[in-house]
Structure formats: C-alpha cells, structure tokens
Protein backbone atom coordinates (compact mmCIF):
# COMPACT_ATOMS: atom_id res chain seq x y z
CA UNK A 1 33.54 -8.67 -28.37
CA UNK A 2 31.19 -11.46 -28.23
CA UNK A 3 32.11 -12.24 -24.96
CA UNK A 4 31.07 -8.73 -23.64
CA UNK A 5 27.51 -8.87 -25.54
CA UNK A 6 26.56 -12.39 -24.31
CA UNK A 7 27.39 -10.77 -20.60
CA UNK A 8 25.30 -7.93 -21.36
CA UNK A 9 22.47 -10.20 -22.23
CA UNK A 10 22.83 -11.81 -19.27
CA UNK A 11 23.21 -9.04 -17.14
CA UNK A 12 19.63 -7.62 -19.10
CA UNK A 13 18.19 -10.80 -18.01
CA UNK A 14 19.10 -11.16 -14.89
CA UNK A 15 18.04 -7.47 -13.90
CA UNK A 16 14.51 -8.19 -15.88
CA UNK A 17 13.75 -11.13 -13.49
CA UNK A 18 14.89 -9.34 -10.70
CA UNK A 19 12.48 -6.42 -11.25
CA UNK A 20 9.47 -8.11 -12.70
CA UNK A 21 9.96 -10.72 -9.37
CA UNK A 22 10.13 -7.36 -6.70
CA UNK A 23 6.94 -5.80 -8.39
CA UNK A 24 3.91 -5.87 -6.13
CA UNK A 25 1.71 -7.14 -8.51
CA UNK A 26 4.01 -10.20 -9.47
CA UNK A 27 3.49 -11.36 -6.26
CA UNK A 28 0.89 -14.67 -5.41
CA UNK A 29 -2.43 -13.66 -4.33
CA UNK A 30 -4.47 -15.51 -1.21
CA UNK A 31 -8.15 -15.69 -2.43
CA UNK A 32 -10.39 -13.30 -2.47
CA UNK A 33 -11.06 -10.92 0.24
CA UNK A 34 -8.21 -12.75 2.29
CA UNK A 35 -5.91 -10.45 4.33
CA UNK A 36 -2.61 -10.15 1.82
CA UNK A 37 -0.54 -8.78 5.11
CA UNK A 38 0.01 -9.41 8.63
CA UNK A 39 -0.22 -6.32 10.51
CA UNK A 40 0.37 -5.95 14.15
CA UNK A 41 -1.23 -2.51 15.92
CA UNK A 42 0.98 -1.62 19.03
CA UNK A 43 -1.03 -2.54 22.35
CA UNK A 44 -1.42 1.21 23.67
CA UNK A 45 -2.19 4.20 20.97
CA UNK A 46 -1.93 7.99 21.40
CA UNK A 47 -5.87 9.89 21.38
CA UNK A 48 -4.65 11.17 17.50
CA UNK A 49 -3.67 7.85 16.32
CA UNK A 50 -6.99 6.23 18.18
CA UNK A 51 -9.01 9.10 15.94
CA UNK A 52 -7.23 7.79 13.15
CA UNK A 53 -7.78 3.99 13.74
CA UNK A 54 -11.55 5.16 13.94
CA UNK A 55 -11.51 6.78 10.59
CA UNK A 56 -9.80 4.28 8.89
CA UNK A 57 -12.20 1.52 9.97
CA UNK A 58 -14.77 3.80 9.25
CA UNK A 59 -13.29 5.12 5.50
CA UNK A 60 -10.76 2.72 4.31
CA UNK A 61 -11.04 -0.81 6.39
CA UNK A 62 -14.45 -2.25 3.90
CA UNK A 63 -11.10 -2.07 1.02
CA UNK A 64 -7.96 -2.06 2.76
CA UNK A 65 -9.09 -4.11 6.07
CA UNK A 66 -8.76 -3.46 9.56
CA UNK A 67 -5.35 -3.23 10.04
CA UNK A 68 -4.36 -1.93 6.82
CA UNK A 69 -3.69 -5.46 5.37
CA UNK A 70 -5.05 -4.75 2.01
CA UNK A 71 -7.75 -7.52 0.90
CA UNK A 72 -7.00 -10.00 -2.09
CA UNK A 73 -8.88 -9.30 -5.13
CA UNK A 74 -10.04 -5.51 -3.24
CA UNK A 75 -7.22 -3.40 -2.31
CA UNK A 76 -3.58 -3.71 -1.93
CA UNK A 77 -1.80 -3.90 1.87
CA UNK A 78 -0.95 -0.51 3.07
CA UNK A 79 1.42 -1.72 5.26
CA UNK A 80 4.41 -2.82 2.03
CA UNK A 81 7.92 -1.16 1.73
CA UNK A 82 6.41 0.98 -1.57
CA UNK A 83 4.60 2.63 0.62
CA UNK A 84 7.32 3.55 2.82
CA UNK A 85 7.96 7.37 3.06
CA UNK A 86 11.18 6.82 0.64
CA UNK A 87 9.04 5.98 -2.09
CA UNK A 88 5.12 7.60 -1.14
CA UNK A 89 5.04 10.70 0.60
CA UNK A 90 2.35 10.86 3.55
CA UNK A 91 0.61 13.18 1.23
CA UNK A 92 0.43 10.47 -1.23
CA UNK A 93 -2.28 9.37 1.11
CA UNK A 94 -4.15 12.53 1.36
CA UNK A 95 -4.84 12.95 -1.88
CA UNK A 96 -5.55 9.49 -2.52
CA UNK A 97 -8.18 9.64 -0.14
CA UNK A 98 -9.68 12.95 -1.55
CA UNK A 99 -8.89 12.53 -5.16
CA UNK A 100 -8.93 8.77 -5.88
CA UNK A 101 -5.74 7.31 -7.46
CA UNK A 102 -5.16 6.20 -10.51
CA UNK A 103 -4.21 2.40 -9.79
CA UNK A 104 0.35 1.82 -11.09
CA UNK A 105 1.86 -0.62 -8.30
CA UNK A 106 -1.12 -2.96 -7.80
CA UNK A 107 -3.35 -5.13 -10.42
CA UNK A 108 -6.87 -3.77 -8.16
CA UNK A 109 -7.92 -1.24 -10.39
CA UNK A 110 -8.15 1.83 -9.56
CA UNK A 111 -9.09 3.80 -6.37
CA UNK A 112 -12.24 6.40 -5.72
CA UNK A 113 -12.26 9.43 -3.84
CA UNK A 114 -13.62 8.95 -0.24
CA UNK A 115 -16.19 11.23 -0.14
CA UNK A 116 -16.76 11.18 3.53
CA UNK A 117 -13.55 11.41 4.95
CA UNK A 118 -12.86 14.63 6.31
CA UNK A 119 -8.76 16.72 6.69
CA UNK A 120 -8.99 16.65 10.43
CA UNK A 121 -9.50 12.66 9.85
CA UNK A 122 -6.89 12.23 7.22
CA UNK A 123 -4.76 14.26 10.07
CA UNK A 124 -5.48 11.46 12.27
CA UNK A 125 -5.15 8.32 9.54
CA UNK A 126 -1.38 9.58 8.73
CA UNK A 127 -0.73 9.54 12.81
CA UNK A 128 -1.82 5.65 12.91
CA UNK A 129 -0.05 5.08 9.59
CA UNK A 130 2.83 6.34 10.95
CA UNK A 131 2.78 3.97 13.67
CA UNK A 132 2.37 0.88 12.19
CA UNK A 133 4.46 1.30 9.33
C-alpha cells in the first residue's frame, strides 16, 4: 500500500512540473518590448488578408507587434499553439478586440477594447491570422 501512495506522489509531481513548465506565463521573458516570437508572413498575400495586415498594424501591432510576435513586458505572441483554433476559437479574437479580455494565459494584464477597429476589419485580421498561424 505504501508502495502505490509514494507512486501516486510521484506521479502528482511529475504531472505538476509538467503543467506549471507548458504554461505560457512560466516561460523566460526577453526584455522589454523585445519580440517574444519569430513570425514569418508568407511572401505573396490575398487583397483580404493584405486588409487585414493593414488593420492589424494599424489596431493591434503598437501591443502585439508587427507580425503578431507579442512584445515582452506588452502583450503576449499571437502566433503560440494556445491560440490555435483547438483551444481559441477565431471568435475568441473578435470579441477580444471589441470587448477587451480579461488577461488568464499570460502575466500582461489585461486587454482593452479597440475602439477603432471596425467588423469588416476584424473580417480581414482573422484572414491574415489564419495564414500565419
């Protein structure tokens, strides 16, 4: 009986340091307002995804950078696997972008509304997003 508690333990353990090691925010941070990503935007882009690249330098880029490479001590990458459609819907998004977020992957704080950005844009932002990711 002992035997199966002390590998339960470990198994706890193990599983702990495995999760708390996978979490975004666990991660090592470059300084701040270094790019936290490397992201590389395909050579040719279709008109909607151009529209989109325009409104995300225009809306997003001053927090999340150019490319979507998130900024160290601003805003996380955009371009990370929890951001993948498996775990954050393209809406997610959206109404980030009209609603703010309340900040639960990332140490940043949380994120405002952007009041500028308009749905035909945030049309055009998931079309890029979709793209790089």
């Amino acid at each position: 009986m002992r035997t199966f508690w002390i590998g339960a333990v470990a198994v706890l353990v193990a599983g702990g340091a495995w999760w708390l090691s996978d979490r975004p925010d666990s991660q090592p941070l470059a300084e701040n307002g270094q790019a936290l990503a490397v992201v590389t935007i395909p050579a040719t882009l279709s008109t909607e995804a151009r529209a989109g690249q325009q409104a995300f330098v225009e809306n997003c880029a001053s927090c999340h950078g150019t490319n979507a490479e998130g900024k160290a001590g601003l805003a996380p990458p955009l371009i990370h696997k929890i951001y993948e459609p498996g775990h954050h819907s393209d809406m997610a998004f959206v109404m980030a972008a009209r609603s703010g977020v309340r900040a639960h992957h990332w140490t940043f704080g949380n994120m405002a509304p952007v009041p500028d950005v308009t749905d035909a844009e945030l049309g055009s932002e998931q079309e890029l997003l979709e793209i790089v990711r």
